[in-house]
N, C-alpha and C. Protein backbone atom coordinates (compact mmCIF):
# COMPACT_ATOMS: atom_id res chain seq x y z
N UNK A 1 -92.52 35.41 -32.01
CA UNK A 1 -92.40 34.70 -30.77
C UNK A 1 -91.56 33.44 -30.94
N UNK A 2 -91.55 32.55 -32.04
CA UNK A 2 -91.30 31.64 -32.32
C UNK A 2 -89.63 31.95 -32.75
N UNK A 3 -89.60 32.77 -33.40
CA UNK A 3 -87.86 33.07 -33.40
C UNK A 3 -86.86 33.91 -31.82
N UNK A 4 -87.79 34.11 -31.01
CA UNK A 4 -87.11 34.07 -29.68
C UNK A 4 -86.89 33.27 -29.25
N UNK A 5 -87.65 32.10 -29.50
CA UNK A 5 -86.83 31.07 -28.71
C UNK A 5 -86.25 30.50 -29.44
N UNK A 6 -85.51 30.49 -30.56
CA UNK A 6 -84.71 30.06 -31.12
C UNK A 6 -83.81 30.63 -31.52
N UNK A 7 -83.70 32.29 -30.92
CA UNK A 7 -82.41 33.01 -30.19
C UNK A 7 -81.79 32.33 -28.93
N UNK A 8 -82.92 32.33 -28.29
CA UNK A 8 -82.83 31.88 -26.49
C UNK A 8 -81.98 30.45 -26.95
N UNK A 9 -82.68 29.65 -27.38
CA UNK A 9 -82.07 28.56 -27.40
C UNK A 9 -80.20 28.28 -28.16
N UNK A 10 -80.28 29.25 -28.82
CA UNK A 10 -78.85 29.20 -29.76
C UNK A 10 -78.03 30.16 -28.73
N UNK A 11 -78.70 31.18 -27.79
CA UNK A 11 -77.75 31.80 -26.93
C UNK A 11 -77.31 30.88 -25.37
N UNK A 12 -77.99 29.92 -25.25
CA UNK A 12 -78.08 29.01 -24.15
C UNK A 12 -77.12 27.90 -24.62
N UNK A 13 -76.87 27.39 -25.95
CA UNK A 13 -76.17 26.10 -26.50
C UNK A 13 -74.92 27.00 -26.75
N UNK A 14 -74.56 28.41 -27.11
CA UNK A 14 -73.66 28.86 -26.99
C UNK A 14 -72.73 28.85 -25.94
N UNK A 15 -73.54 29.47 -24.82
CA UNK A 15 -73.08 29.89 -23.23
C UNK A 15 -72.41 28.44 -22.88
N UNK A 16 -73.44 27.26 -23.10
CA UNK A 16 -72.98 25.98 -22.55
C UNK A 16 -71.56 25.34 -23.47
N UNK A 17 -71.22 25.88 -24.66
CA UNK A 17 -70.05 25.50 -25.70
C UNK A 17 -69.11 26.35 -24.64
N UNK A 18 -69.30 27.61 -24.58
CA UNK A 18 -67.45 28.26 -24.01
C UNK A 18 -67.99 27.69 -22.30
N UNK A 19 -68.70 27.84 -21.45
CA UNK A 19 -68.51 26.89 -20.62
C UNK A 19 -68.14 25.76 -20.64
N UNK A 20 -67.88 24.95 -21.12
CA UNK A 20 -67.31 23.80 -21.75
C UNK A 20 -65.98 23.78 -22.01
N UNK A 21 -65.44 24.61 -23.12
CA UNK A 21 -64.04 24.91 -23.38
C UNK A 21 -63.42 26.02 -21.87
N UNK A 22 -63.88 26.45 -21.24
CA UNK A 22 -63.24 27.17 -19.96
C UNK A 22 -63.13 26.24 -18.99
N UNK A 23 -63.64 25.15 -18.25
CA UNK A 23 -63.01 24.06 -17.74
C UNK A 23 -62.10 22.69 -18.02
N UNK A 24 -61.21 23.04 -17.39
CA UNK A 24 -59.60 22.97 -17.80
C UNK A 24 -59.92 21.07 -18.12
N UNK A 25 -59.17 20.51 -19.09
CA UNK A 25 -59.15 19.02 -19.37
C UNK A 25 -58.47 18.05 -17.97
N UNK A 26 -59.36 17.56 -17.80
CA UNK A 26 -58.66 16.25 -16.93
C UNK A 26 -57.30 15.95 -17.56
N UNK A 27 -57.23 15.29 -18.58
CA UNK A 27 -56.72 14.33 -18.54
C UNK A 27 -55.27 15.06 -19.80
N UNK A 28 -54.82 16.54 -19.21
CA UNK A 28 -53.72 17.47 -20.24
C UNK A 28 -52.95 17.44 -19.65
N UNK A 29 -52.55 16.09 -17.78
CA UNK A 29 -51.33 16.01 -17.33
C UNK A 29 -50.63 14.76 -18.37
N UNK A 30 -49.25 15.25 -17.52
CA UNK A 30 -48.57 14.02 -17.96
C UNK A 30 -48.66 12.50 -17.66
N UNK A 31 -48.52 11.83 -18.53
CA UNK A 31 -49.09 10.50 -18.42
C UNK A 31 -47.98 9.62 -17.64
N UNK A 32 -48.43 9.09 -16.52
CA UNK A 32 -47.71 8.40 -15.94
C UNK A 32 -46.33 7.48 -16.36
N UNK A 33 -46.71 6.91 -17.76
CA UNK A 33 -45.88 6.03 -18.39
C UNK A 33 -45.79 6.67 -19.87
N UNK A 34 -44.62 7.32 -20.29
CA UNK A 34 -44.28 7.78 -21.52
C UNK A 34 -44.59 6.57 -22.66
N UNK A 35 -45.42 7.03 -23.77
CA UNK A 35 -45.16 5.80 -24.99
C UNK A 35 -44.07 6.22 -25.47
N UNK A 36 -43.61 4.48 -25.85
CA UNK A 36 -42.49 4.64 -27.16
C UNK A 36 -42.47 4.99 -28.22
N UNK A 37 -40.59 5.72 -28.52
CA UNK A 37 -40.93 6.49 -29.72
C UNK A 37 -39.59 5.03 -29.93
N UNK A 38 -40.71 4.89 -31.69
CA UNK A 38 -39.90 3.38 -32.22
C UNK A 38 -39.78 4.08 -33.87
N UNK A 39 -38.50 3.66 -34.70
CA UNK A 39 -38.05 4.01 -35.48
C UNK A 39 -36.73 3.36 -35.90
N UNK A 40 -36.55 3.32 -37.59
CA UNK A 40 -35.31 2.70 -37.96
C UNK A 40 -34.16 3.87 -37.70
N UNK A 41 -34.35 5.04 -37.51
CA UNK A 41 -33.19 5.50 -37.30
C UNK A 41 -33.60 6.72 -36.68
N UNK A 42 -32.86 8.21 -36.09
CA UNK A 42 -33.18 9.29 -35.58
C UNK A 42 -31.79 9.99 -35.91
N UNK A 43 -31.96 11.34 -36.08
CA UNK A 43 -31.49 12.17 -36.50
C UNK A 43 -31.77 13.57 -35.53
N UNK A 44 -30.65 14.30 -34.97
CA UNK A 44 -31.02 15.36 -34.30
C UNK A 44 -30.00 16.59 -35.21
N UNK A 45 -30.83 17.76 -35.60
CA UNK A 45 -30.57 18.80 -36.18
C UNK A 45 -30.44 20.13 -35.49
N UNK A 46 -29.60 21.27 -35.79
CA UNK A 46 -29.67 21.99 -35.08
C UNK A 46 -30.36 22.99 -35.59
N UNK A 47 -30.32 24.56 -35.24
CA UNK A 47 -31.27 25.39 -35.56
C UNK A 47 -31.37 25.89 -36.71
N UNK A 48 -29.81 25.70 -37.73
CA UNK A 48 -30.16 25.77 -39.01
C UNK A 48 -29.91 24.66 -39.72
N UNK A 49 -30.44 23.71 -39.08
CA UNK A 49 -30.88 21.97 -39.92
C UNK A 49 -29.74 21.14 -40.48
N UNK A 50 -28.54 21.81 -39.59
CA UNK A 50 -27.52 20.98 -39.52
C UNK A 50 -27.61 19.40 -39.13
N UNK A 51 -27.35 18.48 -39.78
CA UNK A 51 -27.46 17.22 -38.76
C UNK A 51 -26.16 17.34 -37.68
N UNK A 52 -26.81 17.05 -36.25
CA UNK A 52 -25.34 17.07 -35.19
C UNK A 52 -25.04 15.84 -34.33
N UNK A 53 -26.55 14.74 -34.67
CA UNK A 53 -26.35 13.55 -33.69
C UNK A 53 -27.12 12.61 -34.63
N UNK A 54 -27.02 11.09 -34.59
CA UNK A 54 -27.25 10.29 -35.30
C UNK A 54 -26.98 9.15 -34.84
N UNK A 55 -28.25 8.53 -34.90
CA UNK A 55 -28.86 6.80 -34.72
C UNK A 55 -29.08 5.96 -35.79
N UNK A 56 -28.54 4.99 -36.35
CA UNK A 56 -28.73 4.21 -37.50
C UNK A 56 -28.55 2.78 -37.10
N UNK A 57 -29.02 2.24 -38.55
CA UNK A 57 -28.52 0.31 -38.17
C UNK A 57 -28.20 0.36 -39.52
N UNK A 58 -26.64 0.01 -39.64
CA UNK A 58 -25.98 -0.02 -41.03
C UNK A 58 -26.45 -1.35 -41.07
N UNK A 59 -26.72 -2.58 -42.38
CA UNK A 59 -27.10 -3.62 -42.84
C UNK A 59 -25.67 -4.56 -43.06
N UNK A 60 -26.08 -5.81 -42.61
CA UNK A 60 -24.94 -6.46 -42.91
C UNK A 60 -24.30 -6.24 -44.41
N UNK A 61 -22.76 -6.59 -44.45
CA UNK A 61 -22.45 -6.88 -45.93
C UNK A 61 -21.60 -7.64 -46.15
N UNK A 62 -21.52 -8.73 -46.70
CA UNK A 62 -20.52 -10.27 -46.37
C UNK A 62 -19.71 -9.56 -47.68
N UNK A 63 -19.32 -8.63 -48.28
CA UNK A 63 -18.53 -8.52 -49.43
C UNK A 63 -17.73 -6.87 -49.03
N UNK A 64 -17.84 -6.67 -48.19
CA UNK A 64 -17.53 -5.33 -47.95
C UNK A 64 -15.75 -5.69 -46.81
N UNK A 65 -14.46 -4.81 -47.85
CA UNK A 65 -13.06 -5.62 -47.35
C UNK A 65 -12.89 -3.83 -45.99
N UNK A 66 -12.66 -4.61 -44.81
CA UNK A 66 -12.07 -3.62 -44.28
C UNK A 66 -10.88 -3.44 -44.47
N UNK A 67 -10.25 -2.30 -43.56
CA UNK A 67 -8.62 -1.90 -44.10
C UNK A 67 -7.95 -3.07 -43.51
N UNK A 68 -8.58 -3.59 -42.35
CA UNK A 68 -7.16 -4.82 -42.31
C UNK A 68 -7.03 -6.28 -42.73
N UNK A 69 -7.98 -5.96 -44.22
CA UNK A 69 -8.19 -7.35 -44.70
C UNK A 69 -9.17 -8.14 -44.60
N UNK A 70 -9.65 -8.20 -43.46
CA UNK A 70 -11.25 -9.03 -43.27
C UNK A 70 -12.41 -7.93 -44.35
N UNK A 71 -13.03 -9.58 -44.61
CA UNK A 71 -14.09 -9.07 -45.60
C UNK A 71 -15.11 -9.37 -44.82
N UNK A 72 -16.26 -8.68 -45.22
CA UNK A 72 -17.53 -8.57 -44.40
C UNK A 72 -17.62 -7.78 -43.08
N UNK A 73 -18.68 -7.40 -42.68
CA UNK A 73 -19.24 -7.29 -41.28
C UNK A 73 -20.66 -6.97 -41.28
N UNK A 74 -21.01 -7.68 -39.89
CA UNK A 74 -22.54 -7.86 -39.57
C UNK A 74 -23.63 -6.73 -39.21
N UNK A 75 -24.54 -6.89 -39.06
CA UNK A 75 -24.84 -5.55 -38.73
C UNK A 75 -25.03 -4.68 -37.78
N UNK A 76 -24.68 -3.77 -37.90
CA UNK A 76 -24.48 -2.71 -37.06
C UNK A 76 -25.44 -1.68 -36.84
N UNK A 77 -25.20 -1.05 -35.09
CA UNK A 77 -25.65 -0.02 -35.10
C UNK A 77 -24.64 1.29 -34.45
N UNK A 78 -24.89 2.07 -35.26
CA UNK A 78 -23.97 3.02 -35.23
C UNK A 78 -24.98 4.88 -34.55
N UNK A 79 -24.12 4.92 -33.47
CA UNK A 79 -24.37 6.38 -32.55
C UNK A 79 -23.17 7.56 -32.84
N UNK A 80 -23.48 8.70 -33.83
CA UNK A 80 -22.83 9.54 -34.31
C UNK A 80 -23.17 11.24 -33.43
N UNK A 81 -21.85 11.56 -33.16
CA UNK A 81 -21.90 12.99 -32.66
C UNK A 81 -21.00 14.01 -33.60
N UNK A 82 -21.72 14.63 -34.45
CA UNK A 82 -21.49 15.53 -35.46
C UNK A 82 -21.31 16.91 -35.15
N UNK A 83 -19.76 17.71 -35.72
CA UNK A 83 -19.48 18.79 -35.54
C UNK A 83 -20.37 19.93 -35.95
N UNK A 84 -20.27 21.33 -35.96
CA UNK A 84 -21.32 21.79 -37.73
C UNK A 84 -20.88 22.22 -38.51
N UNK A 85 -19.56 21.55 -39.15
CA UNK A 85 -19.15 21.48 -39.99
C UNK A 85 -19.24 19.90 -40.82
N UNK A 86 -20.06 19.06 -40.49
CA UNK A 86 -20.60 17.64 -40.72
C UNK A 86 -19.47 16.98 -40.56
N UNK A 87 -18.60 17.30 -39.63
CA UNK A 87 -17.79 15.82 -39.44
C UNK A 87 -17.96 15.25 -37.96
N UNK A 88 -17.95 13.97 -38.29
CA UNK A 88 -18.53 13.16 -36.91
C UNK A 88 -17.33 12.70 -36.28
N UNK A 89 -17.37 13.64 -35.04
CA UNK A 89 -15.95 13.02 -33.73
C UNK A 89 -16.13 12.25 -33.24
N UNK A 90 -17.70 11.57 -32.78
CA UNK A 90 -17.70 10.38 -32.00
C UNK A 90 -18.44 9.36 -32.08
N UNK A 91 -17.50 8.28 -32.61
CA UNK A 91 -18.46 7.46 -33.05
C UNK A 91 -18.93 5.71 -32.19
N UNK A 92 -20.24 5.70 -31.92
CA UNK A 92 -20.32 4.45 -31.22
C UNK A 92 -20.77 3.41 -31.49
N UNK A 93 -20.23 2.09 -31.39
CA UNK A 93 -21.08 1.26 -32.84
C UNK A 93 -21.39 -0.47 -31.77
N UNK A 94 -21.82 -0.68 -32.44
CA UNK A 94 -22.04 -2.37 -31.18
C UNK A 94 -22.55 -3.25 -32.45
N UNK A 95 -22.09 -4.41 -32.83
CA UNK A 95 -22.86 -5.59 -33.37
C UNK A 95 -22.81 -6.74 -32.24
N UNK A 96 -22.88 -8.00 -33.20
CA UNK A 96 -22.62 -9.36 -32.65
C UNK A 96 -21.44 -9.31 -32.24
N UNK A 97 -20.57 -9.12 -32.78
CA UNK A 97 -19.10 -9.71 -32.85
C UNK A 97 -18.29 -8.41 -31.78
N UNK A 98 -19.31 -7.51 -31.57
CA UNK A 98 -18.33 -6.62 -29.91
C UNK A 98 -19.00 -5.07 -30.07
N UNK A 99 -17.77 -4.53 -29.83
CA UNK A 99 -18.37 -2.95 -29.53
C UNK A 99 -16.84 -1.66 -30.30
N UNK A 100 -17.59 -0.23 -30.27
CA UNK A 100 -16.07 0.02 -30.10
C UNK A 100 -16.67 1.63 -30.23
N UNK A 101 -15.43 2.39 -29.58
CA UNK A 101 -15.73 3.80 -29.58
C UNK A 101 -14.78 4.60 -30.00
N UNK A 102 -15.26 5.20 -31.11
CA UNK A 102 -14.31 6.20 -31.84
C UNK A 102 -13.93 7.81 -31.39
N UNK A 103 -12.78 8.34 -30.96
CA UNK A 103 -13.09 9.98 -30.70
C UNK A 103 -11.82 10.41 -31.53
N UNK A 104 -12.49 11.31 -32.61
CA UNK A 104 -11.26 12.18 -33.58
C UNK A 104 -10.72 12.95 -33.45
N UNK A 105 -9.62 13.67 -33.42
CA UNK A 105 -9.35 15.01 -33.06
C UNK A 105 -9.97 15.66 -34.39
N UNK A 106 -9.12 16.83 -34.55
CA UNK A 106 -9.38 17.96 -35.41
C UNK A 106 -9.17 17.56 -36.58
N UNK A 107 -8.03 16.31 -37.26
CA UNK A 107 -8.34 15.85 -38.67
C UNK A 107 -8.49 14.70 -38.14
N UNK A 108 -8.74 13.78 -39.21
CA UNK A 108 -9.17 12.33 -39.44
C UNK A 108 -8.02 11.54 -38.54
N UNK A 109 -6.96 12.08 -38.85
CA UNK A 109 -5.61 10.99 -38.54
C UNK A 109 -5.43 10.94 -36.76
N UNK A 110 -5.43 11.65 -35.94
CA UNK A 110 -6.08 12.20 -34.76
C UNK A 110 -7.20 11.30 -34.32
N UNK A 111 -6.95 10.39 -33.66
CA UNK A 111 -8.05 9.60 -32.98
C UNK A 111 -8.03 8.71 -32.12
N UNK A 112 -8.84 8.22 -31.15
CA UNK A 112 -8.71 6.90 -30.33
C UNK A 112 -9.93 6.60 -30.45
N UNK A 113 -9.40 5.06 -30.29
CA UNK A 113 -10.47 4.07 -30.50
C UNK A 113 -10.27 2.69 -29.78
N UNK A 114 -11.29 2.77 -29.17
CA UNK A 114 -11.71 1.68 -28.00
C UNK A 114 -12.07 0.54 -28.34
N UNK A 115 -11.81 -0.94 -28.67
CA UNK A 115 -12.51 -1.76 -29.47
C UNK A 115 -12.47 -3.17 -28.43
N UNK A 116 -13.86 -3.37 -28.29
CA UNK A 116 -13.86 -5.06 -28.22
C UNK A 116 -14.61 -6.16 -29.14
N UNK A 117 -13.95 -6.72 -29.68
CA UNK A 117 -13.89 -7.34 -30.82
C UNK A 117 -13.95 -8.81 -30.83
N UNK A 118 -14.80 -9.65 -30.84
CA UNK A 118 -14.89 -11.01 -30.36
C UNK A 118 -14.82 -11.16 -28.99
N UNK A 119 -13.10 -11.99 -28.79
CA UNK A 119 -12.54 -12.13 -27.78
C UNK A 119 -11.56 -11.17 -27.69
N UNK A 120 -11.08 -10.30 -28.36
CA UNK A 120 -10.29 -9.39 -27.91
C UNK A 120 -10.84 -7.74 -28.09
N UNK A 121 -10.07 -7.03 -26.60
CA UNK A 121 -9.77 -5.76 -26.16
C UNK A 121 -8.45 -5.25 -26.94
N UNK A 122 -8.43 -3.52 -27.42
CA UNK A 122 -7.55 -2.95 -27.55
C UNK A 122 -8.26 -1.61 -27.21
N UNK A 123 -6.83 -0.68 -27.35
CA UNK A 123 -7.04 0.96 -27.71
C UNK A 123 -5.86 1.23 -27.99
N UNK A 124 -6.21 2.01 -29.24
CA UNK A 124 -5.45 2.47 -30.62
C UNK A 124 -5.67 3.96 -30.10
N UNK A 125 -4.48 4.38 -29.97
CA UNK A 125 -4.25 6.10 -29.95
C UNK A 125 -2.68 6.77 -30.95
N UNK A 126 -3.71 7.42 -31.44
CA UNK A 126 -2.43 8.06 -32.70
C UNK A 126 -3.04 9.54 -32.66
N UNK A 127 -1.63 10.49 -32.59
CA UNK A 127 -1.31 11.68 -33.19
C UNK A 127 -1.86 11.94 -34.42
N UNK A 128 -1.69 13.24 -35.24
CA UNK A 128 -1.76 13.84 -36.29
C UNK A 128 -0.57 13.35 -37.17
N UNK A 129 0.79 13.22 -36.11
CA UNK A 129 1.74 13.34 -37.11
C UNK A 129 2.25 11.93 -36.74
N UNK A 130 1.10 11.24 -37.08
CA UNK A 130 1.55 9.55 -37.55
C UNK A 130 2.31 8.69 -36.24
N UNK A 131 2.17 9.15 -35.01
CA UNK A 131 2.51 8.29 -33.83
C UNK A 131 1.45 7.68 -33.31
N UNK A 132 1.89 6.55 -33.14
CA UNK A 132 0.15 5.98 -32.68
C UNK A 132 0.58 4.93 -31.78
N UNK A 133 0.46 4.61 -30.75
CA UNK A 133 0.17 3.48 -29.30
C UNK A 133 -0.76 2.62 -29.75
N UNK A 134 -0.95 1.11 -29.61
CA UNK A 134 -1.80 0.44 -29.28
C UNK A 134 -1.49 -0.45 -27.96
N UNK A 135 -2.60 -0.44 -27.19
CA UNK A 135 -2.72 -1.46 -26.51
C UNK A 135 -3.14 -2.69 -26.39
N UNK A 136 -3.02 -3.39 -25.78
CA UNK A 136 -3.36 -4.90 -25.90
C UNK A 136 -3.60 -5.59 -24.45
N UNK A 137 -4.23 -6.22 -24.06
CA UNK A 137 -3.96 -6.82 -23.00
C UNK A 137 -3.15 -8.03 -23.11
């Protein structure tokens, strides 16, 4: 007698468990206000784990010579759009000191680039075969 009801009772705490899981959750909508997704950098891959897009913050470097002689630059953040063959056509970068937007053609030499730079605006457009425009205001 005494182990029937302690069927009864384990078939009753049962019934009340999947009754339980069969009424649907309040609260499995979407949330009014998305949380932030916070991170030093992001990386988007494609289906065979190619990297194809890219968020970074390169670190200042007061010793680092660019090609036109100035040494240093501050730090940066740099927005990359990657072929899948890993070369990056478009590149978007912003510090203190301005902004600028890179688009490559098919080799390296092939490119324009948008730059504001302190106080000055340009765009640099060059061919493959070494013709290149700049502008200036």
């Amino acid at each position: 007698m005494k182990s029937n009801r302690v069927l009864w009772a384990l078939t009753v705490f049962n019934l009340g468990c999947l009754a339980y899981q069969a009424v649907p959750n309040q609260n499995a909508g979407a949330e009014s206000e998305a949380p932030m997704l916070r991170g030093r950098g992001l990386e988007i891959v494609d289906d065979q784990g190619r990297l194809r897009a890219q968020i970074t913050t390169a670190p200042a470097n007061e010793t680092f010579k660019m090609p036109d002689g100035t040494v240093g630059y501050p730090e940066t953040v740099i927005f990359r759009l990657i072929t899948p063959d890993g070369k990056p056509r478009v590149k978007l970068t912003t510090s203190v000191d301005g902004s600028g937007l890179m688009l490559l053609g098919e080799s390296d030499t092939t490119h324009t680039i948008l730059q504001a730079d302190g106080k000055e605006t340009s765009l640099k457009l060059r061919n493959d075969e070494a013709t290149q425009k700049l502008l200036k205001p």
